[in-house]
PDB file of N, CA and C in Angstrom:
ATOM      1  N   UNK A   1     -69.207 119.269 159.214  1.00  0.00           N
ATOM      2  CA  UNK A   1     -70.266 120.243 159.261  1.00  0.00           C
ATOM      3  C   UNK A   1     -69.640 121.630 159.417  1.00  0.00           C
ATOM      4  N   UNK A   2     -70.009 122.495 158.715  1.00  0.00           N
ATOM      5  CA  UNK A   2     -69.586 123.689 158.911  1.00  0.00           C
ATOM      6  C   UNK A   2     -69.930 124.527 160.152  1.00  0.00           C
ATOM      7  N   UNK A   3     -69.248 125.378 160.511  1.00  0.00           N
ATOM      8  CA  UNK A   3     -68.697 125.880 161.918  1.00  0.00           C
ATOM      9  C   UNK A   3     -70.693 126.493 162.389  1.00  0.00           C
ATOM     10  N   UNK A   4     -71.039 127.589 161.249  1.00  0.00           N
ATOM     11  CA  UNK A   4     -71.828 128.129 161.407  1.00  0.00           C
ATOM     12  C   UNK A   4     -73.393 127.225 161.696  1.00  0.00           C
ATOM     13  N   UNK A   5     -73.346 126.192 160.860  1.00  0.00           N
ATOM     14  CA  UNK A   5     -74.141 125.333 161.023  1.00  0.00           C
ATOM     15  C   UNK A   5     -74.455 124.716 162.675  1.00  0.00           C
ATOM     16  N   UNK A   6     -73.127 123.851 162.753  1.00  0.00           N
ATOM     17  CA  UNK A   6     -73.008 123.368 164.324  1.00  0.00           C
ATOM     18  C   UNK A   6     -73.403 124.616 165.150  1.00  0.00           C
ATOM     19  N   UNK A   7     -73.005 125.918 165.391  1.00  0.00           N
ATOM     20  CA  UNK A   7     -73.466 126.645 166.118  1.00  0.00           C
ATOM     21  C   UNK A   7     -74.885 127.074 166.310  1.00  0.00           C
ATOM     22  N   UNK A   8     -75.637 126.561 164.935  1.00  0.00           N
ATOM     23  CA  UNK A   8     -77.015 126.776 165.436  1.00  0.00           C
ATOM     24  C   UNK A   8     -77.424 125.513 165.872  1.00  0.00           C
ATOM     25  N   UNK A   9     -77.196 124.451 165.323  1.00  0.00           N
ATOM     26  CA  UNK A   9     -77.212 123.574 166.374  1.00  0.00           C
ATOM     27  C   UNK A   9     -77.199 123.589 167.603  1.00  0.00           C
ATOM     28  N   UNK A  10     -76.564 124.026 168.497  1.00  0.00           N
ATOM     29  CA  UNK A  10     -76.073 124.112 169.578  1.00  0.00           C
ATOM     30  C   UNK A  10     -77.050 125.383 170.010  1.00  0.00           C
ATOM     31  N   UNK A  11     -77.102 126.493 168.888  1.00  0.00           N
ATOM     32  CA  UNK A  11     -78.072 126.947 169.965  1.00  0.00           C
ATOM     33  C   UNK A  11     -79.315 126.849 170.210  1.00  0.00           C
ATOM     34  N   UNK A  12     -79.407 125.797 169.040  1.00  0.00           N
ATOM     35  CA  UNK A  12     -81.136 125.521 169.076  1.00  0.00           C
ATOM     36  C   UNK A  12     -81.307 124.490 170.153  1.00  0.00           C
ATOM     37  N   UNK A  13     -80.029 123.451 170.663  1.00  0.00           N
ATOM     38  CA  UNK A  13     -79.731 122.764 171.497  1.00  0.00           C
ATOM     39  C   UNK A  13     -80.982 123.565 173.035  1.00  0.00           C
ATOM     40  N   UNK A  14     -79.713 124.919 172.934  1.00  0.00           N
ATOM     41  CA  UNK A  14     -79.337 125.663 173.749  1.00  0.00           C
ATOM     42  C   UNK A  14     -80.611 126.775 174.410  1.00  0.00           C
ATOM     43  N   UNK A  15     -81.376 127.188 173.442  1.00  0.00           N
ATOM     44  CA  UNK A  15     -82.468 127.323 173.613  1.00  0.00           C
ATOM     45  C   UNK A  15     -83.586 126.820 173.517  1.00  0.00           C
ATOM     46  N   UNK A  16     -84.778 127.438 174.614  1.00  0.00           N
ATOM     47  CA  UNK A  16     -85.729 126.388 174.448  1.00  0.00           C
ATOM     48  C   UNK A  16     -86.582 126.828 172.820  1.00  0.00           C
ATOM     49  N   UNK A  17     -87.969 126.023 172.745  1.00  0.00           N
ATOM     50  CA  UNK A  17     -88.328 125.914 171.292  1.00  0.00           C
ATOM     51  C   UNK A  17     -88.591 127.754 170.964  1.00  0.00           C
ATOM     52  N   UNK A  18     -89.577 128.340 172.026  1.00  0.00           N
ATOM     53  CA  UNK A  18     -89.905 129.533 171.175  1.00  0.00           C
ATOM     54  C   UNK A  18     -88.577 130.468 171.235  1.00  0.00           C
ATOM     55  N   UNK A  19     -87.619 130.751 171.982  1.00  0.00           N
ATOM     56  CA  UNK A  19     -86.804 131.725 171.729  1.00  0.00           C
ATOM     57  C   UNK A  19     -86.280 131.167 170.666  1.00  0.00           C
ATOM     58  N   UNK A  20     -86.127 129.766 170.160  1.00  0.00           N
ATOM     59  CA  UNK A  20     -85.386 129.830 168.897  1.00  0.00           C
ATOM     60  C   UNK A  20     -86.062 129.943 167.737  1.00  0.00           C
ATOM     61  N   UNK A  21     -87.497 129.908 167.921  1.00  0.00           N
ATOM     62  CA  UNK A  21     -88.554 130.330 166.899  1.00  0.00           C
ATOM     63  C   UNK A  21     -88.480 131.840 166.637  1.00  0.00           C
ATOM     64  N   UNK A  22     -88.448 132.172 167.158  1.00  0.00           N
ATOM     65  CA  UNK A  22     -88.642 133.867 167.453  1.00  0.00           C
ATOM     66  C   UNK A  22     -87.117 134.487 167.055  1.00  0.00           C
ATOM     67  N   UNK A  23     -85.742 133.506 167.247  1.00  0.00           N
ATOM     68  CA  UNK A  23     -84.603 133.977 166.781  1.00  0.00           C
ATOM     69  C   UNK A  23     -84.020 133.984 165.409  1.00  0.00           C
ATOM     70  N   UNK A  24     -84.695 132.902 165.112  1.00  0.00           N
ATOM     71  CA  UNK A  24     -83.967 132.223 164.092  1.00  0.00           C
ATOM     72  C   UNK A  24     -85.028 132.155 162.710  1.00  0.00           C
ATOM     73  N   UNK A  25     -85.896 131.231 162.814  1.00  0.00           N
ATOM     74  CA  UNK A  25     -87.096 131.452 162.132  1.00  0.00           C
ATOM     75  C   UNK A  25     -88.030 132.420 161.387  1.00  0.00           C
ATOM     76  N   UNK A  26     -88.711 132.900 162.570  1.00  0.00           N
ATOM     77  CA  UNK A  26     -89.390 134.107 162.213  1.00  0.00           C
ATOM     78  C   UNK A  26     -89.009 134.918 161.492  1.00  0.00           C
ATOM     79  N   UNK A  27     -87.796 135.858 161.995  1.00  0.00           N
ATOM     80  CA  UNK A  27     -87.394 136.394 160.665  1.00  0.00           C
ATOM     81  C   UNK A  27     -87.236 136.202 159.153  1.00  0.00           C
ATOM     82  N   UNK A  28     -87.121 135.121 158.829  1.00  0.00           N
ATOM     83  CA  UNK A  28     -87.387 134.666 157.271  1.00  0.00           C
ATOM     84  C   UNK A  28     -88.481 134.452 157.041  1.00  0.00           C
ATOM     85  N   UNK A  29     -89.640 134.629 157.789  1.00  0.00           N
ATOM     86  CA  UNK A  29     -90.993 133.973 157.645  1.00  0.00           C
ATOM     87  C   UNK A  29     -91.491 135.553 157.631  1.00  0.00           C
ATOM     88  N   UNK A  30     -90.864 136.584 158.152  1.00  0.00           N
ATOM     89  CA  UNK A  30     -91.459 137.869 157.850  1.00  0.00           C
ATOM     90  C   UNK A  30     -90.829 138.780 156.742  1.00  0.00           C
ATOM     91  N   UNK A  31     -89.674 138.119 155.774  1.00  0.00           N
ATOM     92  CA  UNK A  31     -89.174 139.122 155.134  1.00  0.00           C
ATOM     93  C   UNK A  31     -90.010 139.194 153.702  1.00  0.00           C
ATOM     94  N   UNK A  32     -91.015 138.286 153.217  1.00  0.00           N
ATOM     95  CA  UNK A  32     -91.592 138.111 152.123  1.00  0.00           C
ATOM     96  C   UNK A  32     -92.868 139.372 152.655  1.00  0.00           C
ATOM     97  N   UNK A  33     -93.674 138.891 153.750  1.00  0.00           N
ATOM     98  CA  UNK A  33     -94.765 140.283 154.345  1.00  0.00           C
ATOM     99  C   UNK A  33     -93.958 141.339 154.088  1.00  0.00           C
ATOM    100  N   UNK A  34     -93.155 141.476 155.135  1.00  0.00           N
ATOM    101  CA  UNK A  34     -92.551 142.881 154.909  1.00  0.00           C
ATOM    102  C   UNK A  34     -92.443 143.803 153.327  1.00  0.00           C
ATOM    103  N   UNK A  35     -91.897 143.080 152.625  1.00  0.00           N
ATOM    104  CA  UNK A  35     -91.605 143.747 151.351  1.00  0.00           C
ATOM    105  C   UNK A  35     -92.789 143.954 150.566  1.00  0.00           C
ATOM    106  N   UNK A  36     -93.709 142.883 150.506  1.00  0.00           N
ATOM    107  CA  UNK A  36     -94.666 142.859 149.726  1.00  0.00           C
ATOM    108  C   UNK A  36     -95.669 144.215 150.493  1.00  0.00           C
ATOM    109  N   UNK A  37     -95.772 144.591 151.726  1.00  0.00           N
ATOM    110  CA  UNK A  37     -95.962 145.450 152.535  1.00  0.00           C
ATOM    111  C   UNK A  37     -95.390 146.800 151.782  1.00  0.00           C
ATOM    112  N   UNK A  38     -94.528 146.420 152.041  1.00  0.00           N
ATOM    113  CA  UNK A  38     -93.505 148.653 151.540  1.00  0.00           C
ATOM    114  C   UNK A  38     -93.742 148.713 150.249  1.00  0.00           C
ATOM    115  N   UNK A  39     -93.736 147.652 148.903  1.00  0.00           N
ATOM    116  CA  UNK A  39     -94.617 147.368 148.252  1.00  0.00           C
ATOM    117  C   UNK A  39     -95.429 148.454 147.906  1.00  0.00           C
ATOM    118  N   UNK A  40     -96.478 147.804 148.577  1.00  0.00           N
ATOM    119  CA  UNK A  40     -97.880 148.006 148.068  1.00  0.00           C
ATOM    120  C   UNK A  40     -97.994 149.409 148.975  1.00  0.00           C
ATOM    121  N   UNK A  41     -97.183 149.604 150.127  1.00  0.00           N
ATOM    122  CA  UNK A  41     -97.356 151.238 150.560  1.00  0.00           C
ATOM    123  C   UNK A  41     -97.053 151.817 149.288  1.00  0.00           C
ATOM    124  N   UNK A  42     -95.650 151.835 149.078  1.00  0.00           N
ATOM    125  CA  UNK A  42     -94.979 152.546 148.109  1.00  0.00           C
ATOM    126  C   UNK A  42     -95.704 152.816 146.443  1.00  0.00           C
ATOM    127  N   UNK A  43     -96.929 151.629 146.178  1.00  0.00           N
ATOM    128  CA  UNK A  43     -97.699 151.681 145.141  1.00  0.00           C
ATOM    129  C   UNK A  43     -98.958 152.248 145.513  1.00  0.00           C
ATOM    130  N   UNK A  44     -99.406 152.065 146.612  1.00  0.00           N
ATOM    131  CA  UNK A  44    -101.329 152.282 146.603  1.00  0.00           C
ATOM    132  C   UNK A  44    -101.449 153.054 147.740  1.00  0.00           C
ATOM    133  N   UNK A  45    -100.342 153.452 148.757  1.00  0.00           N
ATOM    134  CA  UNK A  45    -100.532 154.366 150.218  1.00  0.00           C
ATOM    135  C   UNK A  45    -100.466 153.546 151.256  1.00  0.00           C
ATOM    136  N   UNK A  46    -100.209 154.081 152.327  1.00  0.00           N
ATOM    137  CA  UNK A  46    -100.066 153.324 153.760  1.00  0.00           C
ATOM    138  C   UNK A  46    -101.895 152.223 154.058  1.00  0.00           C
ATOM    139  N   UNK A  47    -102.777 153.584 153.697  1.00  0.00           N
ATOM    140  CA  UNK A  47    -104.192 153.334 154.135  1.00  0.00           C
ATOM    141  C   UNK A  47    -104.744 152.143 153.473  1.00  0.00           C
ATOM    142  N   UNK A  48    -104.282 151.744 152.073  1.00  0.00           N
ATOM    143  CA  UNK A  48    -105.005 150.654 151.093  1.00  0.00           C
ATOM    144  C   UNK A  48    -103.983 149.509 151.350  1.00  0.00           C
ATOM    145  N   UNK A  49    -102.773 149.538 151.621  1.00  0.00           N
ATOM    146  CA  UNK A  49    -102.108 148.499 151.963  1.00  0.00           C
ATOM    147  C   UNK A  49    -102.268 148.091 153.178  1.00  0.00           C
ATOM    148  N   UNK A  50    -102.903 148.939 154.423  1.00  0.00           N
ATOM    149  CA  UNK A  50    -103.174 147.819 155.937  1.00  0.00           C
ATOM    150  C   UNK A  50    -104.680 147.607 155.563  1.00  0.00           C
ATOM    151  N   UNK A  51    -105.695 147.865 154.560  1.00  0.00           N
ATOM    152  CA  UNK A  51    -106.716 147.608 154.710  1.00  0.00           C
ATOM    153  C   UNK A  51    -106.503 146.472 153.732  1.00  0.00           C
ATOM    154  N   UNK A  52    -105.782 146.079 152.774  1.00  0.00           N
ATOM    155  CA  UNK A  52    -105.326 144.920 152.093  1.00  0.00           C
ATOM    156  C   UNK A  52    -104.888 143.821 152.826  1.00  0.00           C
ATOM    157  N   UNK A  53    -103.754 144.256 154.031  1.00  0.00           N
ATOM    158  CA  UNK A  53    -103.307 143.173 154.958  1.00  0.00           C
ATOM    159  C   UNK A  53    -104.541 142.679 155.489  1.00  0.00           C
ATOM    160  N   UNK A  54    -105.379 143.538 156.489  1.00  0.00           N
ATOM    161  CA  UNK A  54    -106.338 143.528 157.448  1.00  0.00           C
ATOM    162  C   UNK A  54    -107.752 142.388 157.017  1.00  0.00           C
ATOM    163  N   UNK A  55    -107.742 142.635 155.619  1.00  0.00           N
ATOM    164  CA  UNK A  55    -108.914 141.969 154.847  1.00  0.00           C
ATOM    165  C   UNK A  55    -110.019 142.909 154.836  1.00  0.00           C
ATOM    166  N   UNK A  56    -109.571 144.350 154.645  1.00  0.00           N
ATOM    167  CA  UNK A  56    -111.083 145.003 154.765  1.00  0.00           C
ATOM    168  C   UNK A  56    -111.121 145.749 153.127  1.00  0.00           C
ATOM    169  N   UNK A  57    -110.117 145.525 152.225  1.00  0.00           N
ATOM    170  CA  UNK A  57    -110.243 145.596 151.100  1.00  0.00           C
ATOM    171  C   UNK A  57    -110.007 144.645 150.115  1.00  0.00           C
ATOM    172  N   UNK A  58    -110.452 144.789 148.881  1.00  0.00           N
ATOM    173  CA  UNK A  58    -110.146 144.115 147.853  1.00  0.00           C
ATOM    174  C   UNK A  58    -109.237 144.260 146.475  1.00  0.00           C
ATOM    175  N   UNK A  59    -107.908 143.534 146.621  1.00  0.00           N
ATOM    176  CA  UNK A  59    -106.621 144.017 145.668  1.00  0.00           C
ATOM    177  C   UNK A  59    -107.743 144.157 144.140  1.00  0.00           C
ATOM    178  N   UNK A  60    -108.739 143.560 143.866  1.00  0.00           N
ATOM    179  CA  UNK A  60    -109.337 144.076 142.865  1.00  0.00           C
ATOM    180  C   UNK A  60    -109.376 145.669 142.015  1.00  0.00           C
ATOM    181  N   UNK A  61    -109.015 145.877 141.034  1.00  0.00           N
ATOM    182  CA  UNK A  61    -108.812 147.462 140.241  1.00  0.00           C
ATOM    183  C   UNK A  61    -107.995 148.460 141.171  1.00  0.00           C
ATOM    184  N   UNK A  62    -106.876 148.182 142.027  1.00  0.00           N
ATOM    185  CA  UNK A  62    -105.890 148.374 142.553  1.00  0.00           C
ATOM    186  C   UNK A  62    -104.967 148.389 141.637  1.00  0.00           C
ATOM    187  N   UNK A  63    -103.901 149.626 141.578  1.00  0.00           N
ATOM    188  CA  UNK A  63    -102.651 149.825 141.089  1.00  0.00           C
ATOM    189  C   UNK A  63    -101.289 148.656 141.901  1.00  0.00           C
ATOM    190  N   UNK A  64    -100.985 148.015 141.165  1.00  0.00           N
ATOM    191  CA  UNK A  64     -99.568 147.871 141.333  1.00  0.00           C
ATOM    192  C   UNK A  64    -100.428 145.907 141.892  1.00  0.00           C
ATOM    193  N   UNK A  65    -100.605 144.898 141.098  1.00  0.00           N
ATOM    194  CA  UNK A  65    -101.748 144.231 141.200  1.00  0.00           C
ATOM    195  C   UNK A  65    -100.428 142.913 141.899  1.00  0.00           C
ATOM    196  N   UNK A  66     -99.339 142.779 141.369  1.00  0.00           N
ATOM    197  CA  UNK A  66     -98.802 141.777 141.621  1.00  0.00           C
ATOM    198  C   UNK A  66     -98.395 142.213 143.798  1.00  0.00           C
ATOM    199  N   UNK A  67     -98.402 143.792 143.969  1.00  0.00           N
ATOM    200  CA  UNK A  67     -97.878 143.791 145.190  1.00  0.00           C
ATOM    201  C   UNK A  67     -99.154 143.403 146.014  1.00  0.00           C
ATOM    202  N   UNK A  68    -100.283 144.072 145.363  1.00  0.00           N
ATOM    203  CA  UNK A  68    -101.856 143.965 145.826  1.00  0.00           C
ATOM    204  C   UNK A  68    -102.088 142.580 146.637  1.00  0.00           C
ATOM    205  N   UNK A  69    -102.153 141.683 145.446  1.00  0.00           N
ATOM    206  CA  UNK A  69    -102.592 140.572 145.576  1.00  0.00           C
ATOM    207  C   UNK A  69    -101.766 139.616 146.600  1.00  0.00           C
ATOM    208  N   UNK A  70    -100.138 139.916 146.364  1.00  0.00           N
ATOM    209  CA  UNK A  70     -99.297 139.035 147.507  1.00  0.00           C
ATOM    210  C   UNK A  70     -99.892 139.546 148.831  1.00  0.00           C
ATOM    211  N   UNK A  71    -100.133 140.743 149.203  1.00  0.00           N
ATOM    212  CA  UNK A  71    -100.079 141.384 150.088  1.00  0.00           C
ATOM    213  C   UNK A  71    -101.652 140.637 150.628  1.00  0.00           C
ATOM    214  N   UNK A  72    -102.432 140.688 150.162  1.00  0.00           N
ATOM    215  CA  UNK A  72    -103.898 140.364 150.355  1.00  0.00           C
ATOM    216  C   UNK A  72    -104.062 138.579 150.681  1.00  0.00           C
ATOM    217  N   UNK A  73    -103.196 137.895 149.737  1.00  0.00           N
ATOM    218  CA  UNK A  73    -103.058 136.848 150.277  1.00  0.00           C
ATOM    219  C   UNK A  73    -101.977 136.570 151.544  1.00  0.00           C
ATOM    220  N   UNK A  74    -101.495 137.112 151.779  1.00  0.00           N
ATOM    221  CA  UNK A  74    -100.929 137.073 152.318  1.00  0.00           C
ATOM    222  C   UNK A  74    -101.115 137.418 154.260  1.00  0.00           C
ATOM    223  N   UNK A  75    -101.875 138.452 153.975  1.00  0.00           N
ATOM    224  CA  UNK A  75    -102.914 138.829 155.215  1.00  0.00           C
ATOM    225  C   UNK A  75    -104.176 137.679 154.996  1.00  0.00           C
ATOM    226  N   UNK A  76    -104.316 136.918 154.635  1.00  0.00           N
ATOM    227  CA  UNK A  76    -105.510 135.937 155.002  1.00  0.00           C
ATOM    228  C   UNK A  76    -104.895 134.632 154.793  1.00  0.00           C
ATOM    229  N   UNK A  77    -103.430 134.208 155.115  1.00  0.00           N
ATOM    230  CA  UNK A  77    -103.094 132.997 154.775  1.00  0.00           C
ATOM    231  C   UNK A  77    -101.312 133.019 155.846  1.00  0.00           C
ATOM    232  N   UNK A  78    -100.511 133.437 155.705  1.00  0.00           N
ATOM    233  CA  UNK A  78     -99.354 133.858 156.817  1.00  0.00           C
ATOM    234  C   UNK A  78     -99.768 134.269 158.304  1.00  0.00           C
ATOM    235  N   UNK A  79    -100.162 135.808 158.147  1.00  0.00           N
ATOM    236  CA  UNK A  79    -100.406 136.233 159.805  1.00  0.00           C
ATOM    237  C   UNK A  79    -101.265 134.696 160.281  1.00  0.00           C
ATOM    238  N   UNK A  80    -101.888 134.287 159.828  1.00  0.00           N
ATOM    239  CA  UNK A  80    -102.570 133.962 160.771  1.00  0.00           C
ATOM    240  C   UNK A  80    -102.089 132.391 161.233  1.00  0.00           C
ATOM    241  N   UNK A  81    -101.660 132.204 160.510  1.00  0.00           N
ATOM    242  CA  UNK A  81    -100.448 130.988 160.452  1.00  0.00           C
ATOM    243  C   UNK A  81     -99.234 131.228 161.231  1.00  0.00           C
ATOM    244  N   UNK A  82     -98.589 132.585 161.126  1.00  0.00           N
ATOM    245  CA  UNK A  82     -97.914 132.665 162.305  1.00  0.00           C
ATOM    246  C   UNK A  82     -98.210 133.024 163.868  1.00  0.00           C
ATOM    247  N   UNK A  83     -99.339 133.385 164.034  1.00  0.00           N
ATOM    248  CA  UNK A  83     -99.758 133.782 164.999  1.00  0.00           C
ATOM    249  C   UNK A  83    -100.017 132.489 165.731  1.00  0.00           C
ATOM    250  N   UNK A  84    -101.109 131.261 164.882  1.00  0.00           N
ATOM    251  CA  UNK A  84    -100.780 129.845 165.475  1.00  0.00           C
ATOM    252  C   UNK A  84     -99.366 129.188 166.005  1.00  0.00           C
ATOM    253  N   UNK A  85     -98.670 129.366 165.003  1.00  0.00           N
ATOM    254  CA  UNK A  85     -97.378 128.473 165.385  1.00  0.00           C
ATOM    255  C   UNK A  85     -96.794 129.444 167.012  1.00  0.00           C
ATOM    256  N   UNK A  86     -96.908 130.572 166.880  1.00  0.00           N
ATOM    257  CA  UNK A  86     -96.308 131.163 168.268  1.00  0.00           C
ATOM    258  C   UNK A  86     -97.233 130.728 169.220  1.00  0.00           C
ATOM    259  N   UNK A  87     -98.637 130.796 169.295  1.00  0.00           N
ATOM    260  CA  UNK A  87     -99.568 130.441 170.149  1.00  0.00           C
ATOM    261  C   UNK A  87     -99.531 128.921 170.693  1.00  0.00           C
ATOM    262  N   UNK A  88     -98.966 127.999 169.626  1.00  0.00           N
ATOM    263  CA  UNK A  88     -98.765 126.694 169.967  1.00  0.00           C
ATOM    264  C   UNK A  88     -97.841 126.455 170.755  1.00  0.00           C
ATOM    265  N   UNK A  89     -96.680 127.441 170.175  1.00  0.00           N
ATOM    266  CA  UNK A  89     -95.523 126.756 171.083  1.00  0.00           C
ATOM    267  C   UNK A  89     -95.332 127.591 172.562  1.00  0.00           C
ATOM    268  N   UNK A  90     -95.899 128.339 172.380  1.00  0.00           N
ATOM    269  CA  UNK A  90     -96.417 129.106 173.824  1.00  0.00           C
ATOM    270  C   UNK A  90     -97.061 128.042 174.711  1.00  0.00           C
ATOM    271  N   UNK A  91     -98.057 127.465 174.221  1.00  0.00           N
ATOM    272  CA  UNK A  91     -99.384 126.148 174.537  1.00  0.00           C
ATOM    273  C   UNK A  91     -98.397 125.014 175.330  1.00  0.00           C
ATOM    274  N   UNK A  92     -97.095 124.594 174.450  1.00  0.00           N
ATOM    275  CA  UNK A  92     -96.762 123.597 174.569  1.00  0.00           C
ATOM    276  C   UNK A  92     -95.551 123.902 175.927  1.00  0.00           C
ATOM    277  N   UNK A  93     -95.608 124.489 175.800  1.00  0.00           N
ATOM    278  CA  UNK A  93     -94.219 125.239 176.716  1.00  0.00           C
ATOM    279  C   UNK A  93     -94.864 125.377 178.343  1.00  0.00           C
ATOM    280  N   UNK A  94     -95.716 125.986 178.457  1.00  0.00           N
ATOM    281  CA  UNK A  94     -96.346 126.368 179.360  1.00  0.00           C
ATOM    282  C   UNK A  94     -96.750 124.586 179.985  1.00  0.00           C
ATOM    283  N   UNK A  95     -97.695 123.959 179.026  1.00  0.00           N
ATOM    284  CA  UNK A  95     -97.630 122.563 179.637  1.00  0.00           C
ATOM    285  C   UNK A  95     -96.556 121.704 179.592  1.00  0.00           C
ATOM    286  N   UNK A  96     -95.195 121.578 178.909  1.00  0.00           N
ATOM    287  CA  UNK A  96     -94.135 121.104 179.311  1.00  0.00           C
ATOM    288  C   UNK A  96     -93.892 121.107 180.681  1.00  0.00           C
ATOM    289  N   UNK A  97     -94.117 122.565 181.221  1.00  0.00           N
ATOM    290  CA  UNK A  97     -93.566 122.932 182.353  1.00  0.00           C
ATOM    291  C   UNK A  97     -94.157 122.719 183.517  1.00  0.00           C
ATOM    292  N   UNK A  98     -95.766 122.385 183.185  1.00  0.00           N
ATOM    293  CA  UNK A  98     -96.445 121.958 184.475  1.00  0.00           C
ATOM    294  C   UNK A  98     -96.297 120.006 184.935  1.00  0.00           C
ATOM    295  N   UNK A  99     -95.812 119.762 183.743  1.00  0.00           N
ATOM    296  CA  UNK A  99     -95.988 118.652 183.247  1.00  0.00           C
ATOM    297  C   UNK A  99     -95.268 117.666 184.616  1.00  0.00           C
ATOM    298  N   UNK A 100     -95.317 116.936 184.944  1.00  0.00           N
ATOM    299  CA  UNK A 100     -94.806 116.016 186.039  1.00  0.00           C
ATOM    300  C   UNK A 100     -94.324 114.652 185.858  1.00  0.00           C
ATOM    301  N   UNK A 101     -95.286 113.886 184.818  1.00  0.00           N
ATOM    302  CA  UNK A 101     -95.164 112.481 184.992  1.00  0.00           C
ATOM    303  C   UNK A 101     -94.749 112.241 183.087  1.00  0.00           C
ATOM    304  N   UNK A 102     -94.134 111.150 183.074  1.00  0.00           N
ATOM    305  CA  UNK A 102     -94.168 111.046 181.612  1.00  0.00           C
ATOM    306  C   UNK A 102     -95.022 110.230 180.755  1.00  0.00           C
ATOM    307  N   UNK A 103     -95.558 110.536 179.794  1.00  0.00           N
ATOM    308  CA  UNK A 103     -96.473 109.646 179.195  1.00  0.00           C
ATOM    309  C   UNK A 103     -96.871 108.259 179.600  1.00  0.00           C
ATOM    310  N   UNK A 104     -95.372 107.741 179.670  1.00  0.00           N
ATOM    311  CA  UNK A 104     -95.692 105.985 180.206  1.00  0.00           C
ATOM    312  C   UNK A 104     -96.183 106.035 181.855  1.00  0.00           C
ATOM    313  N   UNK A 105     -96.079 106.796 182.193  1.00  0.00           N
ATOM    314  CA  UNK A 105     -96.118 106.888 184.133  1.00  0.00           C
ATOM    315  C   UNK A 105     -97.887 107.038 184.029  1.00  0.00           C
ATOM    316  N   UNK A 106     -98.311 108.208 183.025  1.00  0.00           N
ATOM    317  CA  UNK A 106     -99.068 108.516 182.881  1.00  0.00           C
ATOM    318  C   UNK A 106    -100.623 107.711 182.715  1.00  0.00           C
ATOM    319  N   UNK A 107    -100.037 106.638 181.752  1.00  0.00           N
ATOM    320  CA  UNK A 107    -101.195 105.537 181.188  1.00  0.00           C
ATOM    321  C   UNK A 107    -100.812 104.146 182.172  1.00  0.00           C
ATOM    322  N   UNK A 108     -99.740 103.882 182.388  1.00  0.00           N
ATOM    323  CA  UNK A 108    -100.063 103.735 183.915  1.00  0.00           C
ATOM    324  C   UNK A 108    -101.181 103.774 184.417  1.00  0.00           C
ATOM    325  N   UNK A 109    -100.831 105.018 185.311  1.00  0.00           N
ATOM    326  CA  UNK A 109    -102.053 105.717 186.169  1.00  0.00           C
ATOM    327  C   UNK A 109    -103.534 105.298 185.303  1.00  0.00           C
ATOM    328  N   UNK A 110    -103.420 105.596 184.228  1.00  0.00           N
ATOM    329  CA  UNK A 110    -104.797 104.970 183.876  1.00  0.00           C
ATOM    330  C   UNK A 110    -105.554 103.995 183.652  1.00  0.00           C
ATOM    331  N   UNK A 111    -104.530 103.001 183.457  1.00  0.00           N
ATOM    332  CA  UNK A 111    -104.622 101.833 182.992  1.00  0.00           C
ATOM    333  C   UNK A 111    -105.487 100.959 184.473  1.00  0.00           C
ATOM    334  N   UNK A 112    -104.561 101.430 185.781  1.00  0.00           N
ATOM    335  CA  UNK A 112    -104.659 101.243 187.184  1.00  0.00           C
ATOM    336  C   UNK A 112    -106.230 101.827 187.533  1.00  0.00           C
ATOM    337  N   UNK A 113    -106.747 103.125 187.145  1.00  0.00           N
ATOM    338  CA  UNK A 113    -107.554 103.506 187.868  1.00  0.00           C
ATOM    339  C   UNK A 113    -108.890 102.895 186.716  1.00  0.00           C
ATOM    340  N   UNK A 114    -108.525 102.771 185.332  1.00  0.00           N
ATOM    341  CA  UNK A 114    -109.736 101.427 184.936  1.00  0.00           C
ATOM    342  C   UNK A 114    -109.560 100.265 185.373  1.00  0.00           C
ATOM    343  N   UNK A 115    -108.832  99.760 185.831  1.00  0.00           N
ATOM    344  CA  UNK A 115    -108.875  97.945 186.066  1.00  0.00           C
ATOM    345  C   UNK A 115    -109.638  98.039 187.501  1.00  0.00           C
ATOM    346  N   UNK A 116    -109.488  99.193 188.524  1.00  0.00           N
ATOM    347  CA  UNK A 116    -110.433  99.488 189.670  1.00  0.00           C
ATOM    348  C   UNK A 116    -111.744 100.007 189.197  1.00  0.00           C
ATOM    349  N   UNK A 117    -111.470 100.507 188.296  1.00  0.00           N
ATOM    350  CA  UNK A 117    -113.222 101.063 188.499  1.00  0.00           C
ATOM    351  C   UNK A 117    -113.766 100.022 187.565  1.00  0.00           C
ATOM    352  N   UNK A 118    -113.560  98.813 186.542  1.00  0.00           N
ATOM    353  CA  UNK A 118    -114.154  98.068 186.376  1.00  0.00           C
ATOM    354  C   UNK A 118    -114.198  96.845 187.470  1.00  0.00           C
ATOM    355  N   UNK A 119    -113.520  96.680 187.902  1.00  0.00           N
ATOM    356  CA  UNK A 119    -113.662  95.567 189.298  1.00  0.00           C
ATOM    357  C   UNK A 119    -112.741  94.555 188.840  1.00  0.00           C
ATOM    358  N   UNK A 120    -112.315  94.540 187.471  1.00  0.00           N
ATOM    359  CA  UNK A 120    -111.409  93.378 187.308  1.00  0.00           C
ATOM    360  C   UNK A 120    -112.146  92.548 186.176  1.00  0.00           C
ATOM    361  N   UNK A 121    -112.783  93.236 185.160  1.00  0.00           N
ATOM    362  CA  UNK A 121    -113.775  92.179 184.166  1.00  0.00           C
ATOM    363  C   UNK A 121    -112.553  92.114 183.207  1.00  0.00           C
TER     364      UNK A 121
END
């Protein structure tokens, strides 16, 4: 395995899930927005390209149609997709950490507190 490889290994090891989401990841997941972004500034203005991201316009009879349209799909199909995946692993992290017993300990416990509250049928 190559050197560079194993090292992300290790640091994905090494870190927990979101810092390596946020290190490693994300950035390639924002360089397609980004461009299609400066884009469509650089074709239609700052003002028609965040109202394109935002969803409060329509790339319809817009100049520069191929940046338009990435950009437009892109604000109603990415952001909001990334905003989940960070929110999840935020979700999951937070209950990792409260977390105490492990699944099997867990159903256990449940298994125990139905066989009492049915009486034993």
């Amino acid at each position: 395995m190559p050197s560079y490889l194993q090292k992300r290994k290790e640091n994905k090891e090494a870190l927990g899930k979101v810092d390596y989401w946020l290190r490693y990841c994300l950035p390639f997941w924002l360089i397609i927005p980004a461009a299609a972004y400066i884009g469509s500034v650089w074709a239609v203005g700052g003002n028609d390209a965040w109202e394109l991201v935002s969803g409060l316009a329509s790339p319809n009879g817009m100049k520069a149609p191929v940046f338009t349209w990435t950009l437009s799909v892109i604000g109603w199909m990415l952001i909001p997709a990334i905003i989940g995946v960070l929110a999840g692993i935020a979700v999951e992290a937070q209950l990792s950490r409260r977390r105490n017993k492990s699944s099997g300990e867990v159903a256990e416990d449940l298994d125990a507190k139905a066989d009492k509250a049915g009486g034993g049928q």
